[in-house]
Structures are given as structure tokens and as C-alpha cells.
N, C-alpha and C. Protein backbone atom coordinates (compact mmCIF):
# COMPACT_ATOMS: atom_id res chain seq x y z
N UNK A 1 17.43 7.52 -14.02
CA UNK A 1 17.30 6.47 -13.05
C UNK A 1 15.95 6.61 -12.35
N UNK A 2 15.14 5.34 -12.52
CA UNK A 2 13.99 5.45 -11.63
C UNK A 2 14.01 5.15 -10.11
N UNK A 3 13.58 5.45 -9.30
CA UNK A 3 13.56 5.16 -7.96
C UNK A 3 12.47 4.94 -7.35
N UNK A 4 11.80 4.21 -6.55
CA UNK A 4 10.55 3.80 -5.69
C UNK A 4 10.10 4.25 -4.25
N UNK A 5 9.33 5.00 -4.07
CA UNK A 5 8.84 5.27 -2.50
C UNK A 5 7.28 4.59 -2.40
N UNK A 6 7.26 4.22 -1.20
CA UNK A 6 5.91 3.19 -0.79
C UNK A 6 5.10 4.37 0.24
N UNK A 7 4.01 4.99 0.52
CA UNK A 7 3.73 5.69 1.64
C UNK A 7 2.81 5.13 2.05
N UNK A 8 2.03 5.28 2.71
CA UNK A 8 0.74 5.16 3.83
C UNK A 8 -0.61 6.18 2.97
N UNK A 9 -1.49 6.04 2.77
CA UNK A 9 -2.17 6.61 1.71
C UNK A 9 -3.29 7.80 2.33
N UNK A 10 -2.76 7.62 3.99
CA UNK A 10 -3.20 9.11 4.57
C UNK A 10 -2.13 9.95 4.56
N UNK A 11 -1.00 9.85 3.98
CA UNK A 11 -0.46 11.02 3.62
C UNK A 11 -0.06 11.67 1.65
N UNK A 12 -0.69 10.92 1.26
CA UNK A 12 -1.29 11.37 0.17
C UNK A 12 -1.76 12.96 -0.66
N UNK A 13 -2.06 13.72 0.64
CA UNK A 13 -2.60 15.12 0.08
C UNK A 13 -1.33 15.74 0.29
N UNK A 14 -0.71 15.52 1.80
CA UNK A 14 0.63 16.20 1.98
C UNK A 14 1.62 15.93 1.18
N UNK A 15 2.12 15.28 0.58
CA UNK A 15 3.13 14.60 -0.18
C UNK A 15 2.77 15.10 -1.50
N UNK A 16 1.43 14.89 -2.51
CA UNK A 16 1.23 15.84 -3.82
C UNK A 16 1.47 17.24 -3.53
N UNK A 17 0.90 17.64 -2.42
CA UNK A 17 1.56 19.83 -2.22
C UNK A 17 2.55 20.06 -1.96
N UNK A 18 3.57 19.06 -0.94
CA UNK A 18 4.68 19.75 -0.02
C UNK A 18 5.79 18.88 -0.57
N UNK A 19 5.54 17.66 -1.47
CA UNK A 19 6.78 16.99 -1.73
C UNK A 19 6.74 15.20 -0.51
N UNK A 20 8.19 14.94 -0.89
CA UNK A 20 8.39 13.30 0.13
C UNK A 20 9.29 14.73 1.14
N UNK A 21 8.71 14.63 2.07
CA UNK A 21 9.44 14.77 3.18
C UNK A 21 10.39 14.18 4.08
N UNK A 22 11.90 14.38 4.27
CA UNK A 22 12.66 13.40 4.91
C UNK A 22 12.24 13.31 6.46
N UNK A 23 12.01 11.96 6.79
CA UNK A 23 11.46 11.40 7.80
C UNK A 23 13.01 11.17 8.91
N UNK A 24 12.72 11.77 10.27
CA UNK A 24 13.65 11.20 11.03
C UNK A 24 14.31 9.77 11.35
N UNK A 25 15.35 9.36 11.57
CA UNK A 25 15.76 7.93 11.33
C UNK A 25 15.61 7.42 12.95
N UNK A 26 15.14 6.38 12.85
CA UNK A 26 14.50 5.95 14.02
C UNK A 26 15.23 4.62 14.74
N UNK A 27 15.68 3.88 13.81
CA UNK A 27 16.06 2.56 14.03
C UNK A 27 17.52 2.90 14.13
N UNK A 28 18.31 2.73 15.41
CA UNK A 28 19.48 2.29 15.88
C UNK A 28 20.55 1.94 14.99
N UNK A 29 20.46 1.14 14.49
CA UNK A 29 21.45 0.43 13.72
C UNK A 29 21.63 1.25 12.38
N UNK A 30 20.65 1.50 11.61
CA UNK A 30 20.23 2.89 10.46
C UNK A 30 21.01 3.93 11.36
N UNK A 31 20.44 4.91 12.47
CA UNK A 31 21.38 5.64 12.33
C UNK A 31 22.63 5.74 12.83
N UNK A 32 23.08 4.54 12.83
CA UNK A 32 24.65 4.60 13.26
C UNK A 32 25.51 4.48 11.97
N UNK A 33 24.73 3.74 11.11
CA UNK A 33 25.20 3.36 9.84
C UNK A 33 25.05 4.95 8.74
N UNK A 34 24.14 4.97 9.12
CA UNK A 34 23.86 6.83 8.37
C UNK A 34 24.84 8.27 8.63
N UNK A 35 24.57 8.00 9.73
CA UNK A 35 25.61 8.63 11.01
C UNK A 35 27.20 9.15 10.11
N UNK A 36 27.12 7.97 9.86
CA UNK A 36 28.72 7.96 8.79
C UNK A 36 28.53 9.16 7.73
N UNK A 37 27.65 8.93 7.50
CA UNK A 37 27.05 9.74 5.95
C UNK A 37 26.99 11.12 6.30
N UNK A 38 26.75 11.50 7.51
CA UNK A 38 26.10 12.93 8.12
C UNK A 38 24.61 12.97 7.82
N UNK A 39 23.99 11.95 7.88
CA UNK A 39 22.45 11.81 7.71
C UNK A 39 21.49 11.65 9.11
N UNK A 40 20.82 12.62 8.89
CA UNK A 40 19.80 11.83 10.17
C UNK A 40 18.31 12.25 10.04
N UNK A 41 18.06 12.91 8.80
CA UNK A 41 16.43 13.13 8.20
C UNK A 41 17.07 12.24 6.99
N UNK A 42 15.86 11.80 6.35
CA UNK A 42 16.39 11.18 5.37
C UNK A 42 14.63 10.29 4.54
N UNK A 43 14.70 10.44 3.11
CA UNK A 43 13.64 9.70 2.48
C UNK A 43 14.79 8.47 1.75
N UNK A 44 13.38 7.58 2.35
CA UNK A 44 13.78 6.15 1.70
C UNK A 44 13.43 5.69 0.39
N UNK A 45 14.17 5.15 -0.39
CA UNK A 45 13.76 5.02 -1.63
C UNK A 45 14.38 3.89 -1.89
N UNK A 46 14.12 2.83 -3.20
CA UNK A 46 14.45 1.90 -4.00
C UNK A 46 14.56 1.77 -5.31
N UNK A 47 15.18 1.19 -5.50
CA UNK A 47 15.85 0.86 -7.26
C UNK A 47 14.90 -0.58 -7.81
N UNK A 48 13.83 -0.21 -8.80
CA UNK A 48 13.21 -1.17 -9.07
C UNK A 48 13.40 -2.22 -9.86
N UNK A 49 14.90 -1.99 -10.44
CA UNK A 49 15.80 -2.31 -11.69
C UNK A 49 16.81 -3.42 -10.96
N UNK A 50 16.89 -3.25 -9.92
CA UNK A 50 17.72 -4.75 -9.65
C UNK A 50 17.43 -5.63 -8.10
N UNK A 51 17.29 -6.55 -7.85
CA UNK A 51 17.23 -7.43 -6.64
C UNK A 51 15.90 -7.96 -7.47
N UNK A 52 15.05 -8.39 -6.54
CA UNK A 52 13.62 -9.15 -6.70
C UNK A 52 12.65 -8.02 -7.59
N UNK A 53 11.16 -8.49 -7.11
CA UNK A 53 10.50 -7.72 -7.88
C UNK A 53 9.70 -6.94 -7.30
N UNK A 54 9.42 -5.92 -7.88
CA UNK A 54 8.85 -4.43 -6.89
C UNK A 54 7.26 -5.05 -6.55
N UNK A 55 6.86 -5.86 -6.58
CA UNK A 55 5.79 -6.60 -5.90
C UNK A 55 6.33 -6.73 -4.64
N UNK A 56 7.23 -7.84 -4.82
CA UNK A 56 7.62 -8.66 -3.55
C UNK A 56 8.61 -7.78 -2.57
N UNK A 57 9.13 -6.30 -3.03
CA UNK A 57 9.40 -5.09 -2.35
C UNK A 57 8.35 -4.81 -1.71
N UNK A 58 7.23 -4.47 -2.36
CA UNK A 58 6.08 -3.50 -1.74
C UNK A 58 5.22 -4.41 -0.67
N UNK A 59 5.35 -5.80 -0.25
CA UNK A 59 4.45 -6.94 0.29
C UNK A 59 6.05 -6.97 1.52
N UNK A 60 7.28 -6.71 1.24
CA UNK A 60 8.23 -6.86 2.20
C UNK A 60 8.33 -5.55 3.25
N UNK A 61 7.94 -4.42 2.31
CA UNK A 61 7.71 -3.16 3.31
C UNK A 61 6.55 -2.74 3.35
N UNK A 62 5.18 -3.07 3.22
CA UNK A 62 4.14 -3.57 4.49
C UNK A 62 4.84 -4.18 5.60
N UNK A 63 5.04 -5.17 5.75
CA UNK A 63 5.77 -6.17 6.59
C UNK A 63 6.12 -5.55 7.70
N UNK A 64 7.39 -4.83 7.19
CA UNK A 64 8.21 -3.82 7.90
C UNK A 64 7.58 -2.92 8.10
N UNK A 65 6.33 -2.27 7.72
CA UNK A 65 5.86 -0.85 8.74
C UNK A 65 4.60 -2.08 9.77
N UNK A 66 4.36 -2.91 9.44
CA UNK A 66 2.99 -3.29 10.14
C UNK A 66 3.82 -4.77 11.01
N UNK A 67 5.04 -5.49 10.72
CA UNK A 67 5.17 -6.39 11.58
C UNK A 67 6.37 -5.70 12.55
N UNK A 68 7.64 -4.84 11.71
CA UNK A 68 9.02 -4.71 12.40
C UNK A 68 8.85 -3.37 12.75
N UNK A 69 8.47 -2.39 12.45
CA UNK A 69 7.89 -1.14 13.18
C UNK A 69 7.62 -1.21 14.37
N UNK A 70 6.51 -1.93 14.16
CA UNK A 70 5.37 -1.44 15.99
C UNK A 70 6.76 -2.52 16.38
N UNK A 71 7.16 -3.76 16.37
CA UNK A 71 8.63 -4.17 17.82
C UNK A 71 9.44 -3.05 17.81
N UNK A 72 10.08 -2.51 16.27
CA UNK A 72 10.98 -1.22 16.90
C UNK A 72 10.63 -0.50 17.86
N UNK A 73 9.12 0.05 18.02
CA UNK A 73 9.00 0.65 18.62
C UNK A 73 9.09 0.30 19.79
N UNK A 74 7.92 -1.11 20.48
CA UNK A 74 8.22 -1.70 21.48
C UNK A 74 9.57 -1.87 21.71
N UNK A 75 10.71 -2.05 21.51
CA UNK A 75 12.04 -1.91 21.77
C UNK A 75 12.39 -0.30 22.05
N UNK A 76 12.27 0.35 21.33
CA UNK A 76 12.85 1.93 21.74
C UNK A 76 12.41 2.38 23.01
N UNK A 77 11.44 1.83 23.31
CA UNK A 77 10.78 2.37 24.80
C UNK A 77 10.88 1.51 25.83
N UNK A 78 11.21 0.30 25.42
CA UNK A 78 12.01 -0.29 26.44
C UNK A 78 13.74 0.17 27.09
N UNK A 79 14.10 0.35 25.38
CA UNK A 79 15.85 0.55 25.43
C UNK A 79 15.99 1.83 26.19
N UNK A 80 14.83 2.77 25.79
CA UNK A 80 14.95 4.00 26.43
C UNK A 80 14.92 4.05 28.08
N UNK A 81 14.03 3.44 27.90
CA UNK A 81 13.29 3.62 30.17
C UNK A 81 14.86 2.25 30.42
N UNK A 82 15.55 1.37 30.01
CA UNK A 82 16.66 1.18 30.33
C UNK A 82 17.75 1.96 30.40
N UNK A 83 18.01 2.32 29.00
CA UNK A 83 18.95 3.63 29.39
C UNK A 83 19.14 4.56 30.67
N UNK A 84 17.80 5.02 31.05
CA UNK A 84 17.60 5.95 32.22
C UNK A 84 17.78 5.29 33.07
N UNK A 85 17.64 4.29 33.71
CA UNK A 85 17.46 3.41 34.67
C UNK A 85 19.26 3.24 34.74
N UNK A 86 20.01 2.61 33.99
CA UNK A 86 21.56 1.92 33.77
C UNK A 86 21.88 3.98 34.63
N UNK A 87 21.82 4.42 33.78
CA UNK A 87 22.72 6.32 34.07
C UNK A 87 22.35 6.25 35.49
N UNK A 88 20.77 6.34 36.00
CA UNK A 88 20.67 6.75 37.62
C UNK A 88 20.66 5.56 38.32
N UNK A 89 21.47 4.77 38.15
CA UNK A 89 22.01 3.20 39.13
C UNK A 89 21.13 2.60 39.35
N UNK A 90 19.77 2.21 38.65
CA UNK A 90 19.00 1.78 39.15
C UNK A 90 18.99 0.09 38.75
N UNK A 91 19.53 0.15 37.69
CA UNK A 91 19.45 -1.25 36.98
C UNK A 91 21.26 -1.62 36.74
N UNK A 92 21.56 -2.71 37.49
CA UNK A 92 22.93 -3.12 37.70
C UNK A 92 23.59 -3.91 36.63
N UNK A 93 22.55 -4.78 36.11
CA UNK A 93 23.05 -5.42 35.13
C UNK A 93 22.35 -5.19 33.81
N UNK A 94 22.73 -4.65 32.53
CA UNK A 94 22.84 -4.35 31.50
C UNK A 94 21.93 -5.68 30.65
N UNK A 95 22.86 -6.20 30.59
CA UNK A 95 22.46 -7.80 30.04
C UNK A 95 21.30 -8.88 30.54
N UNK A 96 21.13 -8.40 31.52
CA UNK A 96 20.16 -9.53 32.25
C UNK A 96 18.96 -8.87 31.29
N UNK A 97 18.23 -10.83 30.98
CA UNK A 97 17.35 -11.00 29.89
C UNK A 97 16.10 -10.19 30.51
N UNK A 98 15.89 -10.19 31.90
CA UNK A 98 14.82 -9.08 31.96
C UNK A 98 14.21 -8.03 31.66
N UNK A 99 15.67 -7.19 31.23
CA UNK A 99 15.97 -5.66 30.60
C UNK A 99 15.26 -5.50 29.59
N UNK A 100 15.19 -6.75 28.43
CA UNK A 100 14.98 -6.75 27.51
C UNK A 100 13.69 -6.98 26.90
N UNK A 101 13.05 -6.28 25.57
CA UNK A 101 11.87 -7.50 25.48
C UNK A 101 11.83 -8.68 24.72
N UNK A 102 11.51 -9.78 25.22
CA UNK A 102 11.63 -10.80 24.27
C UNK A 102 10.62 -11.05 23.02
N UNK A 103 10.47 -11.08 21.99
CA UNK A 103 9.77 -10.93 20.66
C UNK A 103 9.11 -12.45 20.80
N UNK A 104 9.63 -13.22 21.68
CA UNK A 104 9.01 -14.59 21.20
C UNK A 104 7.75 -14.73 21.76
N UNK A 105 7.39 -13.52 22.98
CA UNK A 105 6.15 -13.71 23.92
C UNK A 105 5.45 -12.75 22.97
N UNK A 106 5.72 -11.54 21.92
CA UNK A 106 4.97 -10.83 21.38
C UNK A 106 4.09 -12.20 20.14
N UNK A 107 4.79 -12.60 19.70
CA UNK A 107 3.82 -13.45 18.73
C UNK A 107 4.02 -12.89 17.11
N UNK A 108 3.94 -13.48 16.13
CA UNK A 108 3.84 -12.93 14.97
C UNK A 108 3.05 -12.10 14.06
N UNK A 109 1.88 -11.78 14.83
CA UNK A 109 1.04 -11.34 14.17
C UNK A 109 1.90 -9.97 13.41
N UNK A 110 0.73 -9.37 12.52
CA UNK A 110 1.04 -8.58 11.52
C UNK A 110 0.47 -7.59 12.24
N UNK A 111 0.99 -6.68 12.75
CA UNK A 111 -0.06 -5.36 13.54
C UNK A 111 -1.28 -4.79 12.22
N UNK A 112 -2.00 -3.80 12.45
CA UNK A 112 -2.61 -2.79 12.03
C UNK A 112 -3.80 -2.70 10.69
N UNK A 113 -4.16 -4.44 10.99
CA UNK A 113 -4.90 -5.01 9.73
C UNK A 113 -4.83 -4.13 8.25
N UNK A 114 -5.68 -4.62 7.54
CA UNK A 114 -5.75 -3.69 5.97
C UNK A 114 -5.61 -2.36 5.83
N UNK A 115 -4.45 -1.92 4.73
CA UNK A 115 -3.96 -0.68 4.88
C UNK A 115 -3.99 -0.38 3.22
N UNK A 116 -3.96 0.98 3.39
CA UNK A 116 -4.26 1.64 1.66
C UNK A 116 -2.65 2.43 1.52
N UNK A 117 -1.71 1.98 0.71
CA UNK A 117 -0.58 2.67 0.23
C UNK A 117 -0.89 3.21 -1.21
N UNK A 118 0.36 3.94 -1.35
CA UNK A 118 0.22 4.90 -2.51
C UNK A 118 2.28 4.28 -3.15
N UNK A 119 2.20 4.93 -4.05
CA UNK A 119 3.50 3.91 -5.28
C UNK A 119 4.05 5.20 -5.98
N UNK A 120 5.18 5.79 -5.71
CA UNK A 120 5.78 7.13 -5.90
C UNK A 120 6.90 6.71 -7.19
N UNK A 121 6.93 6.69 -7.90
CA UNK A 121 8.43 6.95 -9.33
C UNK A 121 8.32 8.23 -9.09
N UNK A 122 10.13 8.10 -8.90
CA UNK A 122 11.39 9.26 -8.55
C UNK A 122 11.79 9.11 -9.71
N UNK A 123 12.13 10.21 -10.72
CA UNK A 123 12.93 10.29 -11.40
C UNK A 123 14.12 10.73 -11.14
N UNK A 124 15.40 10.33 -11.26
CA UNK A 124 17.06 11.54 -11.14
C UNK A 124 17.68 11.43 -11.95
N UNK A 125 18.44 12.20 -12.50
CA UNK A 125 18.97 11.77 -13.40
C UNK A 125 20.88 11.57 -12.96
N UNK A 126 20.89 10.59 -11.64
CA UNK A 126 21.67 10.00 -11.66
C UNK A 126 21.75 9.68 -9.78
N UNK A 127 22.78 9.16 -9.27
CA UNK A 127 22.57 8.42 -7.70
C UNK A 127 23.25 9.81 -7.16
N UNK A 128 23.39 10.85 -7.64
CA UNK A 128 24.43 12.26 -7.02
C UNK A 128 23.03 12.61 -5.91
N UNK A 129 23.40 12.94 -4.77
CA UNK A 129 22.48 13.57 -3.29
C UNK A 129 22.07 12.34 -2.85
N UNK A 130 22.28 10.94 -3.27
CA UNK A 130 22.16 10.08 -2.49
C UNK A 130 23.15 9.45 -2.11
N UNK A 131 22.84 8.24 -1.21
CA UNK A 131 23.91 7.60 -0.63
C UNK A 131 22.78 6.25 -0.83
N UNK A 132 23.75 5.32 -1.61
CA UNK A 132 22.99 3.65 -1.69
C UNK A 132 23.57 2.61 -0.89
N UNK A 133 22.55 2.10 -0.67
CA UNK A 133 23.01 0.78 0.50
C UNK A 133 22.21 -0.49 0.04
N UNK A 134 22.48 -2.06 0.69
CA UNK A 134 22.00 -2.83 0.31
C UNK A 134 20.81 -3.31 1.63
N UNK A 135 19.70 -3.24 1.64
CA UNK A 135 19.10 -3.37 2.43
C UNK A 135 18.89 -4.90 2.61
N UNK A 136 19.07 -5.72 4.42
CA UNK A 136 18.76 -6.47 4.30
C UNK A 136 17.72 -7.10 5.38
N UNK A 137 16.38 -7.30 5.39
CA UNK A 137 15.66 -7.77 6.14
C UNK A 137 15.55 -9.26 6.54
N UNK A 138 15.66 -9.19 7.42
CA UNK A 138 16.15 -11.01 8.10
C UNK A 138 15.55 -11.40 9.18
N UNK A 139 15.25 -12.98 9.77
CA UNK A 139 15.17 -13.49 10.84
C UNK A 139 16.04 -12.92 11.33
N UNK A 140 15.59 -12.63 13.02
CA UNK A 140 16.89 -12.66 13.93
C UNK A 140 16.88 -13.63 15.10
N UNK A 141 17.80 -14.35 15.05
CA UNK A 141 18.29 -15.67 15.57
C UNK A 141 17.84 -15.22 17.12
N UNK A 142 18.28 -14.48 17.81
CA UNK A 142 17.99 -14.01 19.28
C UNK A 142 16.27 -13.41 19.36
N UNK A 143 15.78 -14.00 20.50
CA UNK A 143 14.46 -13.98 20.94
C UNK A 143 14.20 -11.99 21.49
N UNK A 144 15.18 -11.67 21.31
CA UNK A 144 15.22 -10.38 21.76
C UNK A 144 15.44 -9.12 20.53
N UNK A 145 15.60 -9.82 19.50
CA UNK A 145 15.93 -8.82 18.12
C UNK A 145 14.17 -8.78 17.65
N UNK A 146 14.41 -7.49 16.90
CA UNK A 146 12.63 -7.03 16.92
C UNK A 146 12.29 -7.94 15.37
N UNK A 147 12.74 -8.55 14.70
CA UNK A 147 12.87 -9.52 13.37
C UNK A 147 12.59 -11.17 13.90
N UNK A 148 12.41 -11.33 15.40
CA UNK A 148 12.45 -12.54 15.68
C UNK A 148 11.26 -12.99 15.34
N UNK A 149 10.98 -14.53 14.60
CA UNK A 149 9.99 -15.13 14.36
C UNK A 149 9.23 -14.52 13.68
N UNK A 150 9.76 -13.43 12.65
CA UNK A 150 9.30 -12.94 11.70
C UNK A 150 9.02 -13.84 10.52
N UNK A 151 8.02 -13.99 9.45
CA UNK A 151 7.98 -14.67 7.92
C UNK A 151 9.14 -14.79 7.10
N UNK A 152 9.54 -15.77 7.08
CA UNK A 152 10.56 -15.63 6.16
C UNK A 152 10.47 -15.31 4.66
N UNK A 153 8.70 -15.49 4.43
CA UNK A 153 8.05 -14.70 2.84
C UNK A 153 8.97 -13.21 2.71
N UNK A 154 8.45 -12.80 3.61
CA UNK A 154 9.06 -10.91 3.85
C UNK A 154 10.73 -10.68 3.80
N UNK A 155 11.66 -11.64 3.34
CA UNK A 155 13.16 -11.30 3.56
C UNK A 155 13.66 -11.20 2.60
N UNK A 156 14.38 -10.75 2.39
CA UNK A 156 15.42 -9.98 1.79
C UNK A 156 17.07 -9.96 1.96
N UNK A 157 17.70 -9.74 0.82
CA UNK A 157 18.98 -9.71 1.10
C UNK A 157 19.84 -8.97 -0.31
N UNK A 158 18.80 -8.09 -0.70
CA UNK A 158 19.13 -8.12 -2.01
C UNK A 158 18.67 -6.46 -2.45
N UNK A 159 18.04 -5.80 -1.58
CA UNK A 159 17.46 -4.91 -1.92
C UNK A 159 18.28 -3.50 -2.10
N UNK A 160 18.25 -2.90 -3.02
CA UNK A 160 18.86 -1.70 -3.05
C UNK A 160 18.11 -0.60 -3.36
N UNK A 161 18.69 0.12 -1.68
CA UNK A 161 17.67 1.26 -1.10
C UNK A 161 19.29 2.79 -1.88
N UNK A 162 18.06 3.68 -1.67
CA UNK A 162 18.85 5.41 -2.34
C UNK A 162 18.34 5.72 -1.18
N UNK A 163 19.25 6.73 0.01
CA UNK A 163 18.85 7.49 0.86
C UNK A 163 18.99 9.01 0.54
N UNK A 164 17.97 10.01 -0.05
CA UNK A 164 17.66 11.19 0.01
C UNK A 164 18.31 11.97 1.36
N UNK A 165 18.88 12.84 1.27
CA UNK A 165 19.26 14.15 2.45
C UNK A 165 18.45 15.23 2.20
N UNK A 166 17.41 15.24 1.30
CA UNK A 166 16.68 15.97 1.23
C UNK A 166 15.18 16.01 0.72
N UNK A 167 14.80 16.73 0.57
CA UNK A 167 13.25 16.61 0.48
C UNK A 167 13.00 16.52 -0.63
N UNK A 168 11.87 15.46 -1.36
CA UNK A 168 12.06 15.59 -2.77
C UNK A 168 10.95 16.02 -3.18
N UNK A 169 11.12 17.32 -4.14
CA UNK A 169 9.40 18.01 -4.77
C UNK A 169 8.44 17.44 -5.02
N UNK A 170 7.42 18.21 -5.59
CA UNK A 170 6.27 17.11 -6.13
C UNK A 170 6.68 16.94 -7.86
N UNK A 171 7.74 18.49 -8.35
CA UNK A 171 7.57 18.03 -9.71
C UNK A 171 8.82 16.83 -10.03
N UNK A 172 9.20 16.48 -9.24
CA UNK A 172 9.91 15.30 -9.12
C UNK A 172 10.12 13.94 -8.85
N UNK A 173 8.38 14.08 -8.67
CA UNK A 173 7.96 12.06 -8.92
C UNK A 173 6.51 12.20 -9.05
N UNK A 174 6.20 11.27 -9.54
CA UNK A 174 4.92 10.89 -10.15
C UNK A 174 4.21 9.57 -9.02
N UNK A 175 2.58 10.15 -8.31
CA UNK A 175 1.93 8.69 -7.93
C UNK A 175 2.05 8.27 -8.96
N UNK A 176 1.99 7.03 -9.40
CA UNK A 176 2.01 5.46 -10.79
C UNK A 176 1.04 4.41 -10.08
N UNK A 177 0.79 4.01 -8.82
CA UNK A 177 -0.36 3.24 -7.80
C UNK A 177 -0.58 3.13 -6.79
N UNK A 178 -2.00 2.62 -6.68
CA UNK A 178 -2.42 2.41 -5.31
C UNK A 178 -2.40 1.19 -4.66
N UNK A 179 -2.18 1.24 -3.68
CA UNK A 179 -1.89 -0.80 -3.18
C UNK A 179 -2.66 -0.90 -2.31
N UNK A 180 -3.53 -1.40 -2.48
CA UNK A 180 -4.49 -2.21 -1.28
C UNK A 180 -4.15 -3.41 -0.73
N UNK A 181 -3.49 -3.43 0.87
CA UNK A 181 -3.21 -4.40 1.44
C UNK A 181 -3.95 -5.46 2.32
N UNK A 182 -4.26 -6.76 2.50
CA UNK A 182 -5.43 -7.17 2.97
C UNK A 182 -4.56 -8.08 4.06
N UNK A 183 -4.72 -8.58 4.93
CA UNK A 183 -4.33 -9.48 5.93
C UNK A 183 -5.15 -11.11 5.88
N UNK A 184 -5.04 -11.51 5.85
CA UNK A 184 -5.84 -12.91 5.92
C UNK A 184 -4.14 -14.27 6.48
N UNK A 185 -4.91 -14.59 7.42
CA UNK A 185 -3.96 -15.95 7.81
C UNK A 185 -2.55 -15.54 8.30
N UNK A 186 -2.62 -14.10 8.17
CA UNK A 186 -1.30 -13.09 8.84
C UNK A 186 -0.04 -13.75 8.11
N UNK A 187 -1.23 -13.27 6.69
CA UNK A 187 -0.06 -13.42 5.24
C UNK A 187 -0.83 -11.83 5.05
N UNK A 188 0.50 -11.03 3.72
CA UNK A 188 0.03 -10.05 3.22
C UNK A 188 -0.70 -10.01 1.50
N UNK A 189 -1.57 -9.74 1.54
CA UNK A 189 -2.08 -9.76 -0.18
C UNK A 189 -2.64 -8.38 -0.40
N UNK A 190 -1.96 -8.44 -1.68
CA UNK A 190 -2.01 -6.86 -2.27
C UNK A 190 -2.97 -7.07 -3.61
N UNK A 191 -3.11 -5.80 -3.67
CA UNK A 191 -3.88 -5.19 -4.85
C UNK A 191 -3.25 -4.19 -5.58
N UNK A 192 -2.75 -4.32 -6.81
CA UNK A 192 -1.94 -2.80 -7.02
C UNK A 192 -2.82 -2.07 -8.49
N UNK A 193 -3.53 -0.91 -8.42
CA UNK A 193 -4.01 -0.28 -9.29
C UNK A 193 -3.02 0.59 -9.73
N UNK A 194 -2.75 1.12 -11.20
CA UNK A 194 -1.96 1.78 -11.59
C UNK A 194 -2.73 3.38 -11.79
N UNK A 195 -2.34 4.32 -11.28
CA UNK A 195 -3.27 5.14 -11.50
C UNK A 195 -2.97 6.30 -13.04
């Protein structure tokens, strides 16, 4: 079974010596859903063999590290300095839209202009140490979900992700390319060299 990892192409030297390193789970909803699993480091991976096409994968997660990332984040540090605030009585109401940030005043842009990724084949010889799920990236209808007024180019509903519990070697996947990502019109266009 082949499997797919996308990285950031400054981590490139670390990843050929030390392996894919499982990355802490960051997003809320992931680890509640993981949670189940007993997961909470974890490498992300994909099955290039069924849903859409590992193009329109690799142009959907840009997306997601450069449009739904940086709101996660803007959300975690909101949700957080709320949290603290709700525990020491400072903030009475939970719900009031203030609490929150609204995504519709952030705007759509694509954060972090042109970016250089790297294109990982996992070999396994079968789905055993993982746990598979169907990944789905979506509009979110509420002005307060970090997906709001997101591209609907970038969605998904079809994708099937392998979650790793562990770290995977180097003699256990092969770089295969490099993706050069370009921004123009805050659309994404790629370049994929096979190396």
C-alpha cells in the first residue's frame, strides 16, 4: 500500500536523517476524534489510490497549512485567553459573539505567499499501526468556524487520510517531488517536479 505525506521543504534535511516525525495534534475536533484512538502525536498521511487526484490533494493541503492553519491558530488563542477568562469569572457569557473571532472580518486571503513542499511515498505493507479516516474539508456555514469563506476549489469530502502513532524511518519512504507553490489572484498553482 502506498501512502502520501506533503511537508514544508525547510524540513527536508530533518525528515531524510531522523525520519516523518509525529507532529502534535492541534486542532480540537482531530483530537477529540483521535482521542478515541489513544492518539495525540501522530503523522498524517494519504491514500493516493482513491477519492480525487493527488494534485488536487496537494493544492487542498497548501490551502489548509496557508489558509485554515494560521485561523486555527487565530482561534486557539482566542479559545484559550477565553477559557481562562470563563474559569476566573471574568467572562459571564460563553456564547456572546464577542468571545469569538469572526472569520468574516479576517478576509480570504491565502496567508504566507509562495512556498516550496517536498512529496513523501510511504510504503506498508498493509493499514496495521494505522488508524484511517475520511477527511473532510468544508465551508463553514457560521462566520465564526476557521473554514468560513474559505474557496470552495480547496474542498473535499472524499479524502482518505492513514494516521501513523509513530514515527516513520527514512528507509521507509522515498522523496518522489518537489512542489512549487505560487499564489496569484489568491488561487493556488503548483509546479510538481518528480525527483
Amino acid at each position: 500500500m502506498k501512502l502520501l505525506h506533503l511537508s514544508h521543504r525547510s524540513n527536508r534535511t530533518g525528515i531524510l536523517s531522523k525520519g516523518l516525525i509525529r507532529s502534535r495534534v492541534k486542532n480540537h475536533d482531530h483530537l477529540e476524534a483521535f482521542g478515541s484512538w489513544g492518539l495525540n502525536g501522530v503523522v498524517y498521511t494519504w491514500s493516493p489510490e482513491s477519492g480525487s487526484s493527488t494534485t488536487k490533494y496537494i493544492k487542498d493541503m497548501i490551502y489548509c497549512k496557508q489558509f485554515i492553519h494560521p485561523r486555527n491558530d487565530m482561534f486557539d488563542r482566542s479559545y484559550d485567553k477565553l477559557l481562562e477568562g470563563w474559569r476566573s469569572g471574568l467572562i459571564e457569557d460563553w456564547d456572546a459573539e464577542e468571545n469569538w473571532v469572526d472569520f468574516s472580518k479576517v478576509g480570504p486571503a491565502i496567508f504566507g505567499g509562495d512556498q516550496e513542499y517536498d512529496l513523501y511515498e510511504i510504503e506498508v505493507n498493509s493499514a496495521l499501526g494505522t488508524a484511517h479516516f475520511t477527511h473532510i474539508q468544508d465551508l463553514s456555514q457560521t462566520k465564526f468556524g476557521t473554514t468560513h469563506i474559505m474557496d470552495d476549489d480547496y474542498a473535499h469530502d472524499d479524502k482518505s487520510i492513514f494516521i501513523f502513532d509513530r514515527d516513520i524511518r527514512p528507509n521507509e519512504f522515498n522523496l518522489v517531488a518537489e512542489v512549487s507553490s505560487r499564489i496569484f489572484n489568491n488561487k493556488i498553482h503548483i509546479t510538481e517536479r518528480t525527483v
